[in-house]
C-alpha atoms as a PDB file:
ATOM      1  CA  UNK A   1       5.136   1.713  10.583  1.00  0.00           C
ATOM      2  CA  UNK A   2       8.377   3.863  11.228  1.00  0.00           C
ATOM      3  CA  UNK A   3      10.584   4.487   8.881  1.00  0.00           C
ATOM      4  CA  UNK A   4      11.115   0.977   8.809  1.00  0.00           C
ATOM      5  CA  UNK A   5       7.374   0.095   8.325  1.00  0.00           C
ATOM      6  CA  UNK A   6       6.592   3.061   6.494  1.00  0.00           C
ATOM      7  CA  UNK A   7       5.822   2.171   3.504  1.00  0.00           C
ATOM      8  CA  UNK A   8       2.760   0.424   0.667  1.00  0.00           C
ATOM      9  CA  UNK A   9       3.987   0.693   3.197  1.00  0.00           C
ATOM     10  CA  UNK A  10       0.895   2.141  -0.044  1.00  0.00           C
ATOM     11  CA  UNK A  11       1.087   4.913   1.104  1.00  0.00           C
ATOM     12  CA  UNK A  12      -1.313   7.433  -1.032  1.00  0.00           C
ATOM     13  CA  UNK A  13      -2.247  10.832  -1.572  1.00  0.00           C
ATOM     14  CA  UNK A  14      -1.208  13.719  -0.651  1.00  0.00           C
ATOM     15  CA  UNK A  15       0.616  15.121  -3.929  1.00  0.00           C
ATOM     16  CA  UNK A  16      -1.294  13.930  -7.000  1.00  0.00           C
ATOM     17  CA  UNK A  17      -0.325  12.161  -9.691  1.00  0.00           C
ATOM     18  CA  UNK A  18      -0.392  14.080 -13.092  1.00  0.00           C
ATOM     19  CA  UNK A  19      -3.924  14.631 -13.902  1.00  0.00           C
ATOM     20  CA  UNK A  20      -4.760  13.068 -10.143  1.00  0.00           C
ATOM     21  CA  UNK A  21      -6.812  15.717  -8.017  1.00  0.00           C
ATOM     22  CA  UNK A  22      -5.312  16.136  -4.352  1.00  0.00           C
ATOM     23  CA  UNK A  23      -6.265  13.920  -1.027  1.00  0.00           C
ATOM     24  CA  UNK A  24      -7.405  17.137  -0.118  1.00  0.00           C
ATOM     25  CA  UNK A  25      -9.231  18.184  -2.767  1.00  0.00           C
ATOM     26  CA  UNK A  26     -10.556  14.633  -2.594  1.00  0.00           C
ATOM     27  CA  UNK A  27     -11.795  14.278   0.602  1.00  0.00           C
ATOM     28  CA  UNK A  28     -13.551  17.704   0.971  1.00  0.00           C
ATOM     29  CA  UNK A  29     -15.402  16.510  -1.977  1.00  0.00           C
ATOM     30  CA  UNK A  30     -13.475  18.348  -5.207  1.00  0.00           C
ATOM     31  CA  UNK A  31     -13.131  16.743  -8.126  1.00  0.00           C
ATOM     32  CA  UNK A  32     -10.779  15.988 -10.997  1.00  0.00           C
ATOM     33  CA  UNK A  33     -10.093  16.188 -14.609  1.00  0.00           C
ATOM     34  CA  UNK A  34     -10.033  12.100 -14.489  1.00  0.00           C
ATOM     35  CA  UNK A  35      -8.041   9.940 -16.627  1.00  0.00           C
ATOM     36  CA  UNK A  36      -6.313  11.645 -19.318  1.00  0.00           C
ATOM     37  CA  UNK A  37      -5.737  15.414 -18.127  1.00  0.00           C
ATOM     38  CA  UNK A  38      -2.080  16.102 -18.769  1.00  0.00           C
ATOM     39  CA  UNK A  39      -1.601  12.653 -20.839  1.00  0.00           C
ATOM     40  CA  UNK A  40      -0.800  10.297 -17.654  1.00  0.00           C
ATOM     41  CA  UNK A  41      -3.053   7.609 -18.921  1.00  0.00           C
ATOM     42  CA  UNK A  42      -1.815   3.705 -18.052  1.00  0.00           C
ATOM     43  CA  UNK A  43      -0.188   3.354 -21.553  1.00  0.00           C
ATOM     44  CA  UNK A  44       1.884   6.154 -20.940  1.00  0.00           C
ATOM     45  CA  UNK A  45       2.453   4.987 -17.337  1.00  0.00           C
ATOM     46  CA  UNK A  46       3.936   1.859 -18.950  1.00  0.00           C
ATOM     47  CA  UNK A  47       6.479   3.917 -21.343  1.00  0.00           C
ATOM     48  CA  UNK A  48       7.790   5.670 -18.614  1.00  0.00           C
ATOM     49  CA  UNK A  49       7.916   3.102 -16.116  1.00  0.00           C
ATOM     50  CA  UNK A  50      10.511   0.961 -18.282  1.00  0.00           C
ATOM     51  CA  UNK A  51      12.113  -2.066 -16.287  1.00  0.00           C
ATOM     52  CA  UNK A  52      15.614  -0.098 -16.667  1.00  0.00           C
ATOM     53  CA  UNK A  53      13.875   2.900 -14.988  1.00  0.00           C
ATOM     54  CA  UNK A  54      12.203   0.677 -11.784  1.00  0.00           C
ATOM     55  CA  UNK A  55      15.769  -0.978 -11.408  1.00  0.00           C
ATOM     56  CA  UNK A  56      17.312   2.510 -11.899  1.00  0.00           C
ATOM     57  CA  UNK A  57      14.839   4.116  -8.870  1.00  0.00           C
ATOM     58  CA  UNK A  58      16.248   4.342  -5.604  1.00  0.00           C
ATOM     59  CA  UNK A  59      14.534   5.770  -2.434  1.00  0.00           C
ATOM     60  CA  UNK A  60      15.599   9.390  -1.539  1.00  0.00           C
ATOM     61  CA  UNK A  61      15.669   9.674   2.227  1.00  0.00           C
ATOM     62  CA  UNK A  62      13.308   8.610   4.734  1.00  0.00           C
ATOM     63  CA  UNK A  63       9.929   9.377   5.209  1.00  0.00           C
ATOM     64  CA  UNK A  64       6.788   8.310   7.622  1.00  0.00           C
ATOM     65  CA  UNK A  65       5.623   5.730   8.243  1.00  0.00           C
ATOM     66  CA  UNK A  66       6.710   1.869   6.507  1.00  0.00           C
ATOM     67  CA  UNK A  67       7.302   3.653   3.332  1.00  0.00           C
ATOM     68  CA  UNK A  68      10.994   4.273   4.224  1.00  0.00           C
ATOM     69  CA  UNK A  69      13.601   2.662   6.078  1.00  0.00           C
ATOM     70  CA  UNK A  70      13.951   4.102   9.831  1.00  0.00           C
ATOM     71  CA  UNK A  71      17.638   6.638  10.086  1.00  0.00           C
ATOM     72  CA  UNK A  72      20.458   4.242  10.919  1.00  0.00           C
ATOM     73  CA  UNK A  73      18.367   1.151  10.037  1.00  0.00           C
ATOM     74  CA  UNK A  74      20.926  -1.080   7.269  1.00  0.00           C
ATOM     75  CA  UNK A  75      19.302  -3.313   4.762  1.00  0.00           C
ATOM     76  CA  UNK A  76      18.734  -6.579   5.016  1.00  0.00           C
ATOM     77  CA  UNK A  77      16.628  -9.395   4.369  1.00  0.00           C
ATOM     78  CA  UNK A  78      13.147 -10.009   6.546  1.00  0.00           C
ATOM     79  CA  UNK A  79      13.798 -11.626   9.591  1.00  0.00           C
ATOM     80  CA  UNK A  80      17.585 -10.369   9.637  1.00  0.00           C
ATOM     81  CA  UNK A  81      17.212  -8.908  13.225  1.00  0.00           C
ATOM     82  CA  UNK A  82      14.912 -11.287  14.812  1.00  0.00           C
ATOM     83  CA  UNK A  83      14.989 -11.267  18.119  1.00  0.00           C
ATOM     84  CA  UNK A  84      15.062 -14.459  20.310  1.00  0.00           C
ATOM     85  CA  UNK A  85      11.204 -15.659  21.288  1.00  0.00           C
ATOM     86  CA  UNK A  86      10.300 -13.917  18.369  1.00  0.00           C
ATOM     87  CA  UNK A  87       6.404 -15.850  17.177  1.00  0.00           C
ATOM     88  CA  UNK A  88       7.404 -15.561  13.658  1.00  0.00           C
ATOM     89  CA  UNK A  89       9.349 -14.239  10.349  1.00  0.00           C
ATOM     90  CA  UNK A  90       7.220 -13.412   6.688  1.00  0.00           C
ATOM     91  CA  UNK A  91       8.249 -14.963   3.737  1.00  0.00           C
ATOM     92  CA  UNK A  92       9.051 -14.134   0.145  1.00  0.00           C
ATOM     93  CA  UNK A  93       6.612 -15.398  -2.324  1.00  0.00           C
ATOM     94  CA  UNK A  94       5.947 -14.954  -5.823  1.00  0.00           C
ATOM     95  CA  UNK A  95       2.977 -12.232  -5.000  1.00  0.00           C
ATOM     96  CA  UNK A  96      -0.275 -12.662  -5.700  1.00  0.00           C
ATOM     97  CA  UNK A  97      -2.018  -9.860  -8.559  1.00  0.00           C
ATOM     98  CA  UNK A  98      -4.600  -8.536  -6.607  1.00  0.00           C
ATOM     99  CA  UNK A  99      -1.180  -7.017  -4.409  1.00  0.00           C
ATOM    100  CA  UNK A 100       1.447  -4.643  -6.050  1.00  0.00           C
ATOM    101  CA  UNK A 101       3.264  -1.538  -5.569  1.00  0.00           C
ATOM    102  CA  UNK A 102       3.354   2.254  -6.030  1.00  0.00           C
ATOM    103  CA  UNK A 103       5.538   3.864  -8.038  1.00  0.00           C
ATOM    104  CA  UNK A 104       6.297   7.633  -8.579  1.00  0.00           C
ATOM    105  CA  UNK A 105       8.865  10.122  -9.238  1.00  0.00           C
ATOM    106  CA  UNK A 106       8.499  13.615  -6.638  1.00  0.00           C
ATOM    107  CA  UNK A 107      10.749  14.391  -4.270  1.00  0.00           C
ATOM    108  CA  UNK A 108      11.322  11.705  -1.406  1.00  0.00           C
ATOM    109  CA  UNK A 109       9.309   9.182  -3.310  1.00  0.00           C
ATOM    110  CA  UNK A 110      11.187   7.513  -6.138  1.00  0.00           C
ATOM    111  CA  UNK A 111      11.416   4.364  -6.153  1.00  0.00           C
ATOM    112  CA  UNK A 112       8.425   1.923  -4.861  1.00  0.00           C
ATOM    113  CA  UNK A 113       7.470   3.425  -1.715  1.00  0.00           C
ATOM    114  CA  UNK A 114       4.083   1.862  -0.360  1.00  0.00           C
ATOM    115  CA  UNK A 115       2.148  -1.220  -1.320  1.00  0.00           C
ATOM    116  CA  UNK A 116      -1.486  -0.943  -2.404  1.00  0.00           C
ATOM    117  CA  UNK A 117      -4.390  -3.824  -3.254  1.00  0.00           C
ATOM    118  CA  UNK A 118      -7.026  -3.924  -5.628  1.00  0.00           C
ATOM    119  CA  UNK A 119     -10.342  -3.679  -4.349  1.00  0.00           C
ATOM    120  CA  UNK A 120     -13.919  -4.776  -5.517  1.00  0.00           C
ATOM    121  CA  UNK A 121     -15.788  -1.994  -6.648  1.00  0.00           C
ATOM    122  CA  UNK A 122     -18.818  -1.221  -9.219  1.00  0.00           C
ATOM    123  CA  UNK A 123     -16.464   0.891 -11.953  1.00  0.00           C
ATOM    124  CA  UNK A 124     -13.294  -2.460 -10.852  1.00  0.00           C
ATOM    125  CA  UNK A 125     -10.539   0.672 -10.733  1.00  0.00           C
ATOM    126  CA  UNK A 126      -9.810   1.096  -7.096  1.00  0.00           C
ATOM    127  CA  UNK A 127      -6.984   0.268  -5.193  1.00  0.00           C
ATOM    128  CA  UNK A 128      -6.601   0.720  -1.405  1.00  0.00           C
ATOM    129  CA  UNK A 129      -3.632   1.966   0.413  1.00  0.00           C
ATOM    130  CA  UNK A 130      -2.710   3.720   3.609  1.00  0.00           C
ATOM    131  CA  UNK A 131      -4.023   7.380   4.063  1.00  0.00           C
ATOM    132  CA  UNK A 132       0.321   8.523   4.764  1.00  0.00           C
ATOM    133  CA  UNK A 133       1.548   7.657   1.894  1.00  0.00           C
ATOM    134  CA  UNK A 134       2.324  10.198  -1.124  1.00  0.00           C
ATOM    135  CA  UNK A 135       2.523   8.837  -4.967  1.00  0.00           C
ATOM    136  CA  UNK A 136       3.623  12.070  -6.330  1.00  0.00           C
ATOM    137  CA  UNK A 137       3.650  12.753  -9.846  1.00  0.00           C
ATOM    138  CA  UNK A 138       3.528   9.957 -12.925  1.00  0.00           C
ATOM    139  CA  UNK A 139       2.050   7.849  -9.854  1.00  0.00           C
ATOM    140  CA  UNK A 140       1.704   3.976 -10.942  1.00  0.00           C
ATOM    141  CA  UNK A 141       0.196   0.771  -9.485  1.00  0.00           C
ATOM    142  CA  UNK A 142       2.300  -2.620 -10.420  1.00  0.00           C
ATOM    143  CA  UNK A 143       0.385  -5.458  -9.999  1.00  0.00           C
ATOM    144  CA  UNK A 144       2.107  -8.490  -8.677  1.00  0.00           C
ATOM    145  CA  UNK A 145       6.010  -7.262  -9.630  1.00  0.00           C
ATOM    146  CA  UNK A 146       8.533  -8.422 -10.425  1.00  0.00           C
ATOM    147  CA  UNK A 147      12.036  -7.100  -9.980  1.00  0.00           C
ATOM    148  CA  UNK A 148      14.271  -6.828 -12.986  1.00  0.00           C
ATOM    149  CA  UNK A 149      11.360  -8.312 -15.209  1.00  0.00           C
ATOM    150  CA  UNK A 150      11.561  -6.588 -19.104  1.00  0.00           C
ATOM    151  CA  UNK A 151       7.525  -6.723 -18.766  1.00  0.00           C
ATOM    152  CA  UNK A 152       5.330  -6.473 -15.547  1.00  0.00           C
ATOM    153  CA  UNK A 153       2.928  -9.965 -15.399  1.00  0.00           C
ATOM    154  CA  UNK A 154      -0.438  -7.871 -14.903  1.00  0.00           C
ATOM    155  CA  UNK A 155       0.857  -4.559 -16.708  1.00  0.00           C
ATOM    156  CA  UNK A 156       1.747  -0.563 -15.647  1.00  0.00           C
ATOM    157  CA  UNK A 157      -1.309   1.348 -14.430  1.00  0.00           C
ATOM    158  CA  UNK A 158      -1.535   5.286 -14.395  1.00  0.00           C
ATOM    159  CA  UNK A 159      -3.135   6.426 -10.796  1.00  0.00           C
ATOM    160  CA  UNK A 160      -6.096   9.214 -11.560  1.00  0.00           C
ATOM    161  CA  UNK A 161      -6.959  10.590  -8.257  1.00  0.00           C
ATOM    162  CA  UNK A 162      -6.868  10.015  -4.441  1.00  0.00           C
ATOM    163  CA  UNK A 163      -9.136   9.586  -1.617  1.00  0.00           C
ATOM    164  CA  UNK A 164      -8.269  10.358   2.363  1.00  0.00           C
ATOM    165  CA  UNK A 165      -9.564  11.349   5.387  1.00  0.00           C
ATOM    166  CA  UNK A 166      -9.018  14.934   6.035  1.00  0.00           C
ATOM    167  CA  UNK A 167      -8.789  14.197   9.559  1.00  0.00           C
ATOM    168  CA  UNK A 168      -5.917  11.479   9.422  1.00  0.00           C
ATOM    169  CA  UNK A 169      -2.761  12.254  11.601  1.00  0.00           C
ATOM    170  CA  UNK A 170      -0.017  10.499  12.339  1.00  0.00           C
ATOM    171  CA  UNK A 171      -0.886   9.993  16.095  1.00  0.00           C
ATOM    172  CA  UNK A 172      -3.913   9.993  18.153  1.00  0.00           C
ATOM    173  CA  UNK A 173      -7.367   9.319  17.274  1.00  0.00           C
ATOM    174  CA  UNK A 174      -7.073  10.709  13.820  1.00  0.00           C
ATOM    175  CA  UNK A 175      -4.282   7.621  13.016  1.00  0.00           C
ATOM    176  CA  UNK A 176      -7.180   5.555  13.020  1.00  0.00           C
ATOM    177  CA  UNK A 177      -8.294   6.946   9.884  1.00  0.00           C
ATOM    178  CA  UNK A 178      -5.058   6.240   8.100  1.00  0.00           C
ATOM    179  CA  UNK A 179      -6.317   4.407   4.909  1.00  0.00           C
ATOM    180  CA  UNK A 180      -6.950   5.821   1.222  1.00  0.00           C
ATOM    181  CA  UNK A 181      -8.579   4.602  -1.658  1.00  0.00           C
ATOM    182  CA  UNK A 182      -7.322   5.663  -5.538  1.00  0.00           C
ATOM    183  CA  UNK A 183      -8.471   5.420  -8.651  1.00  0.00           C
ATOM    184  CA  UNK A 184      -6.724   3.905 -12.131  1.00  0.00           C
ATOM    185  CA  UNK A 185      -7.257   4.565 -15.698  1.00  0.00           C
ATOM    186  CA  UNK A 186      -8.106   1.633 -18.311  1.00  0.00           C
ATOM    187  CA  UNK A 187      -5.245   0.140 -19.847  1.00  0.00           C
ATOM    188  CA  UNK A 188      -4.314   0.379 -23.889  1.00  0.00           C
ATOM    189  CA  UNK A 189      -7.163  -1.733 -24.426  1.00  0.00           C
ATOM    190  CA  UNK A 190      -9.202  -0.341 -22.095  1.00  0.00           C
ATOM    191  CA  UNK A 191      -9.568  -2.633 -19.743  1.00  0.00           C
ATOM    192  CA  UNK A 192     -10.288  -2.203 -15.791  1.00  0.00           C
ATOM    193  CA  UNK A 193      -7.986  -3.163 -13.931  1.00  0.00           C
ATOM    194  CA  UNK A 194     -10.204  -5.749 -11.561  1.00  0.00           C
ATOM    195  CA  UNK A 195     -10.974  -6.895 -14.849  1.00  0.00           C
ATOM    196  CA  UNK A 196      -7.490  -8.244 -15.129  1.00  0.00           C
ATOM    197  CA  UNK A 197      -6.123  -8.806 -11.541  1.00  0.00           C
ATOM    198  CA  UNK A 198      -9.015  -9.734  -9.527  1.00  0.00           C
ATOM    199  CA  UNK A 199      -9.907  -7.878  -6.773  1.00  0.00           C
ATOM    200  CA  UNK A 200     -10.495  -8.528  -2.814  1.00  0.00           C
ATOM    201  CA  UNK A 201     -13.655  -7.641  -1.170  1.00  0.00           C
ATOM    202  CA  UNK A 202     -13.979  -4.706   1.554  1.00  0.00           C
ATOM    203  CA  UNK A 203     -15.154  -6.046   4.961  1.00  0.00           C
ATOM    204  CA  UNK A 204     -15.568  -4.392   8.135  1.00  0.00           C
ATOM    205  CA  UNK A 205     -13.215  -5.608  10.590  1.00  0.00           C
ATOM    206  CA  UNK A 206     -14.554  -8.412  12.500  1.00  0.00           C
ATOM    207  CA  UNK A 207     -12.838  -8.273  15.543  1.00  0.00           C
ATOM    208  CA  UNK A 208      -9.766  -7.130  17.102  1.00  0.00           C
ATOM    209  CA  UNK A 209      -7.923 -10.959  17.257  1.00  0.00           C
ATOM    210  CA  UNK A 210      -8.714 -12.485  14.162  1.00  0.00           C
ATOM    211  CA  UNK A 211      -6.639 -14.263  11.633  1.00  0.00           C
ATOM    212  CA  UNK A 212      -5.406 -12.909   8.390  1.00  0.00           C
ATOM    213  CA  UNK A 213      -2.908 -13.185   6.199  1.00  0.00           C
ATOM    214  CA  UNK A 214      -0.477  -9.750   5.450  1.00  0.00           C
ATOM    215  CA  UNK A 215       1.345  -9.151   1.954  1.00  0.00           C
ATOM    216  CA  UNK A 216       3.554  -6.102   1.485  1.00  0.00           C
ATOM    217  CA  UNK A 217       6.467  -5.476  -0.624  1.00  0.00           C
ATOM    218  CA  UNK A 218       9.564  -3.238   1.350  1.00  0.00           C
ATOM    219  CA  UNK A 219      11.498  -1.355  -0.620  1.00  0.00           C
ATOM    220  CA  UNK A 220      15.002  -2.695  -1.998  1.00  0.00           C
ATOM    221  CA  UNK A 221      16.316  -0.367   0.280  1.00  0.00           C
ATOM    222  CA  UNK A 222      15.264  -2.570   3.178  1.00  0.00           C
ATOM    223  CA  UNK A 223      15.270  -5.931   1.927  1.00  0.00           C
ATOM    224  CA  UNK A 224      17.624  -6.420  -1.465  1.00  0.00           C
ATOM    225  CA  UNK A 225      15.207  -9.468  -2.559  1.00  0.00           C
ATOM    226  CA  UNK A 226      12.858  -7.078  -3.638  1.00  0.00           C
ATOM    227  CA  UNK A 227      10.000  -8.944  -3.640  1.00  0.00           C
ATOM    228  CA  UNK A 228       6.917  -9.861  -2.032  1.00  0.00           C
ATOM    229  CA  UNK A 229       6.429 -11.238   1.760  1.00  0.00           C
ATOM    230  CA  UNK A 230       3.702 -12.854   3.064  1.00  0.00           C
ATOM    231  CA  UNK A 231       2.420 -13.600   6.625  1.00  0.00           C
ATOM    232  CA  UNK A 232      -0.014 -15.690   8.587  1.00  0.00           C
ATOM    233  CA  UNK A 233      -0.939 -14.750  11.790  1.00  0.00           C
ATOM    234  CA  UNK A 234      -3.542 -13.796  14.419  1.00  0.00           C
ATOM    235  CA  UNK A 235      -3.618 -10.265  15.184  1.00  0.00           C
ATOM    236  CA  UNK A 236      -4.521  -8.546  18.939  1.00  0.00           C
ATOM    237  CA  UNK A 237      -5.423  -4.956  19.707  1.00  0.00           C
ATOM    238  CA  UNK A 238      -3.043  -2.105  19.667  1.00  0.00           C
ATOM    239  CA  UNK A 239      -3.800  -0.587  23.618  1.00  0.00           C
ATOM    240  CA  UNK A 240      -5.140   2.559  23.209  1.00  0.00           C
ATOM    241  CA  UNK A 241      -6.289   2.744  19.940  1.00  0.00           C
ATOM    242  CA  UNK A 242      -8.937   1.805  17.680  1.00  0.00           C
ATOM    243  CA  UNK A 243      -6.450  -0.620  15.464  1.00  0.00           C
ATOM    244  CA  UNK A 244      -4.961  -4.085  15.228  1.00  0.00           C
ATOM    245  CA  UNK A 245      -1.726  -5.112  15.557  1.00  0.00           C
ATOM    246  CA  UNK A 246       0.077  -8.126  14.573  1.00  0.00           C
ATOM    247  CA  UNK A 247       3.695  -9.476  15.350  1.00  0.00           C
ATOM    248  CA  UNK A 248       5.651 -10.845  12.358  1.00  0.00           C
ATOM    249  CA  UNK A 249       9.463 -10.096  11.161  1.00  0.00           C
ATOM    250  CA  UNK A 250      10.260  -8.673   7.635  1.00  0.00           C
ATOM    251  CA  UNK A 251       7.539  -5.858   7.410  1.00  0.00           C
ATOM    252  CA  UNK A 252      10.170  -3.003   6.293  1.00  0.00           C
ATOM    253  CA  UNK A 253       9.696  -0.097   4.696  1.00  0.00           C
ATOM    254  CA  UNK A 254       7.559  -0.210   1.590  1.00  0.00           C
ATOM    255  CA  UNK A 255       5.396  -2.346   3.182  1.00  0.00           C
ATOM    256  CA  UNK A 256       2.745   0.504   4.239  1.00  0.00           C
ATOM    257  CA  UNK A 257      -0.588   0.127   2.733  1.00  0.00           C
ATOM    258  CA  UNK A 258      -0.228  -4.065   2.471  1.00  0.00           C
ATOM    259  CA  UNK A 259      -3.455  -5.361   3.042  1.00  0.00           C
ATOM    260  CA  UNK A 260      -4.668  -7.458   5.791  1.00  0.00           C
ATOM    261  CA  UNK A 261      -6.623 -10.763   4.218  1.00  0.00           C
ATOM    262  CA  UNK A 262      -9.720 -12.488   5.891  1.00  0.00           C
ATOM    263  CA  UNK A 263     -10.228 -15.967   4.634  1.00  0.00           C
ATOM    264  CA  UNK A 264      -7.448 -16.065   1.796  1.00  0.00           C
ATOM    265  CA  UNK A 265      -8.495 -18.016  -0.749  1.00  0.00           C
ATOM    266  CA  UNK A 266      -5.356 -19.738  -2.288  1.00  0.00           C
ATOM    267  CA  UNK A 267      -7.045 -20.933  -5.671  1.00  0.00           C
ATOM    268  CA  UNK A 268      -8.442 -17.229  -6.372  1.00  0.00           C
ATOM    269  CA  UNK A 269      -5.388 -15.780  -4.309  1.00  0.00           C
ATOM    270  CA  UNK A 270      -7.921 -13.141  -2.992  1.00  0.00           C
ATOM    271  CA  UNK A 271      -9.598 -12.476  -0.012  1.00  0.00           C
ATOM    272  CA  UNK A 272     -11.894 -10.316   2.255  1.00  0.00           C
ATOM    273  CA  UNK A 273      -9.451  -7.034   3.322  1.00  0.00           C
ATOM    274  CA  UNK A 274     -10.490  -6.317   7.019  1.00  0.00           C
ATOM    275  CA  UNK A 275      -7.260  -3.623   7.499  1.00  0.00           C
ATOM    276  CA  UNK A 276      -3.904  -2.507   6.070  1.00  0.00           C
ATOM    277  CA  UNK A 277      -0.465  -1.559   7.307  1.00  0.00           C
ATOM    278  CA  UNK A 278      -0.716   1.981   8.570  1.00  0.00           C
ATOM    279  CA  UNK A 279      -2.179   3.893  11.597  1.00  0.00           C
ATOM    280  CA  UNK A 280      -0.171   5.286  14.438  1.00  0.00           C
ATOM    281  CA  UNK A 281       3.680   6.117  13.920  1.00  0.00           C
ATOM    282  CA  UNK A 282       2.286   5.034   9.859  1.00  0.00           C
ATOM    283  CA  UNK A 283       1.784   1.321  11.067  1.00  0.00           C
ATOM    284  CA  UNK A 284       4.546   0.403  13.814  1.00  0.00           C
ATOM    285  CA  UNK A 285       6.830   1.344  16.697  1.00  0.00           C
ATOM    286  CA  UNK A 286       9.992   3.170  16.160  1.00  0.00           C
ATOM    287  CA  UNK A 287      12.993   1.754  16.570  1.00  0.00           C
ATOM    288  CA  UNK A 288      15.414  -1.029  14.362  1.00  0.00           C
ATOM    289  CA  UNK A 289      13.135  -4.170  15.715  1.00  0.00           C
ATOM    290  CA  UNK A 290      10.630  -1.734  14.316  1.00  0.00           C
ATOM    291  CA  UNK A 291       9.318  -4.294  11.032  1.00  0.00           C
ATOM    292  CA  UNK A 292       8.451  -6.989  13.811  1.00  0.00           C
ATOM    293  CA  UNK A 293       5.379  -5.371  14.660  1.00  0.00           C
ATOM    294  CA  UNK A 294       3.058  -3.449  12.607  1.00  0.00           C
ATOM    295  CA  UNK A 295      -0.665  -1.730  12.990  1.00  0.00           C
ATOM    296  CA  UNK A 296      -3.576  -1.529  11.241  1.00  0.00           C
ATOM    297  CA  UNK A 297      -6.929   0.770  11.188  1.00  0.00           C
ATOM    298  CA  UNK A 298      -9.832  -0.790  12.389  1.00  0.00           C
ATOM    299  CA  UNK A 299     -12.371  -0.704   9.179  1.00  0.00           C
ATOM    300  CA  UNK A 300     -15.626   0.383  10.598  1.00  0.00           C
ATOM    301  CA  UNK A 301     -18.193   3.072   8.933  1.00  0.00           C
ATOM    302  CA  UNK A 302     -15.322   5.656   8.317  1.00  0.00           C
ATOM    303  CA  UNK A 303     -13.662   3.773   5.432  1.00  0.00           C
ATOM    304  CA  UNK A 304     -16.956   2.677   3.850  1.00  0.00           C
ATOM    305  CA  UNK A 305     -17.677   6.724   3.644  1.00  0.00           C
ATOM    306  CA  UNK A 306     -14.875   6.774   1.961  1.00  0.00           C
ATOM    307  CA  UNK A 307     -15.303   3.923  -0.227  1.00  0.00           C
ATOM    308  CA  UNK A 308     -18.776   5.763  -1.318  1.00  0.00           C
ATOM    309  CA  UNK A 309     -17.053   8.841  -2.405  1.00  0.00           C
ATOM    310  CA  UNK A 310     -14.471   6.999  -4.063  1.00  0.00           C
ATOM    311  CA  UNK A 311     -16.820   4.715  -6.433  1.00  0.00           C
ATOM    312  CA  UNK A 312     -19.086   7.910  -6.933  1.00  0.00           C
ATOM    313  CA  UNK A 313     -19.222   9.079 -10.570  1.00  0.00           C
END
């Protein structure tokens, strides 16, 4: 989305975490040292990513896409600026742990930028995200968090290493690419993290209008609840490219990378992911009504390339 969309939001990859290999690297098929290499494992994730440290974060200047709040956008809570006729506002919720948020510390990403989702996969430590967004170093997916909370519900995982498209842009034809997968190391006890969280299964999409339901988490910045939103709504297609698009207030910044659930399951609180918050502009229109519409890439055999080189060991 624009600086008001931009954002998880999840947005992934183009510095790497400590010990990550780069989007680049990644997607013209280099590899990494993996989990470990320079000591950014999850436990150490965790000791650095106290709950003083999270509260102490604070975005530095805007960026692309719904990973920052748009220039003379104020904050305010989803919905704030809705427009008369408007179909409909998201809601906070308590998050679900398949859903959480990036964290890192480099440059204009320090605070929770982007939102990323776990994803079913044969190794269960990959998390999807959109293709703009950059983790930079001591990267970390929260699960389900919680704001001000002296100890995450599903724990502080260290991001290994990225995966992109090399031919993503932030406009045109290669905006339809703009998705990412990454990869997390075990926890202290060396668990996976699908182990713990569950994890959503990856579907092509199955049609331009279909229904879904759309979590993100935008940044503090842009809405001071700080916590998760949640929408349910029937998307269309975005004219002129090869994405959906949906209409629903409260998608700010931080929201980029928010997946896009088929058939939500509300006892499992998981679902089939057919897209995520990202594509042209980095997944809406510019503009400060900008977080009442947002885009996604249309999964066909691109992302499942992807995927394969992702899970690949």
């Amino acid at each position: 989305m624009s600086a008001v969309g931009a954002g998880l939001a999840l947005c992934l990859l183009v510095a790497p975490a400590s010990g990550a290999t780069t989007a680049a690297d990644d997607a013209d098929g280099g590899g990494g040292s993996g989990r470990g290499a320079g000591g950014w494992t999850s436990e150490a994730a965790a000791r650095y990513w106290t709950a003083g440290r999270m509260a102490a974060a604070v975005p530095a200047g805007t960026g692309s896409g719904k990973s920052a709040a748009a220039p003379g956008e104020s904050a305010g809570a989803p919905g704030a600026r809705a427009t008369a006729g408007a179909a409909r506002s998201a809601r906070h919720f308590d998050g679900v742990p398949s859903v959480g948020v990036l964290f890192s510390v480099d440059k204009d990403a320090r605070a929770h930028h982007c939102t990323a989702s776990v994803v079913r996969s044969p190794h269960r430590n990959l998390i999807l995200t959109a293709g703009h967004c950059k983790p930079g170093s001591r990267a970390a997916f929260v699960p389900q968090y919680r704001s001000g909370a002296t100890a995450q519900p599903y724990g502080v995982w260290a991001v290994e290493r990225g995966f992109t498209d090399p031919r993503r842009t932030g406009s045109g034809p290669g905006s339809d690419l703009d998705f990412a997968f990454a990869t997390v190391a075990p926890d202290g006890e060396g668990r996976a993290l699908e182990s713990v969280t569950g994890g959503n299964v990856l579907l092509r999409t199955p049609g331009y209008s279909t229904d879904v339901t759309v979590i993100g988490y935008p940044t503090v910045r842009n809405d001071p609840a700080d916590q998760a939103v949640r929408c349910d709504v029937r998307t269309s297609r975005l004219t002129g490219q090869r994405q959906l698009r949906m209409e629903c207030g409260g998608f700010y910044g931080g929201t980029s990378g928010g997946p896009w659930l088929s058939r939500f399951d509300e006892r499992t609180k998981t679902g089939y992911v057919v897209g995520n918050i990202g594509g042209l502009n980095g997944g809406g229109p510019s503009g400060p009504d900008s977080h009442r519409t947002s885009y996604s890439p249309y999964y066909g055999s691109e992302i499942f390339r992807l995927y394969a080189r992702a899970v690949a060991r």
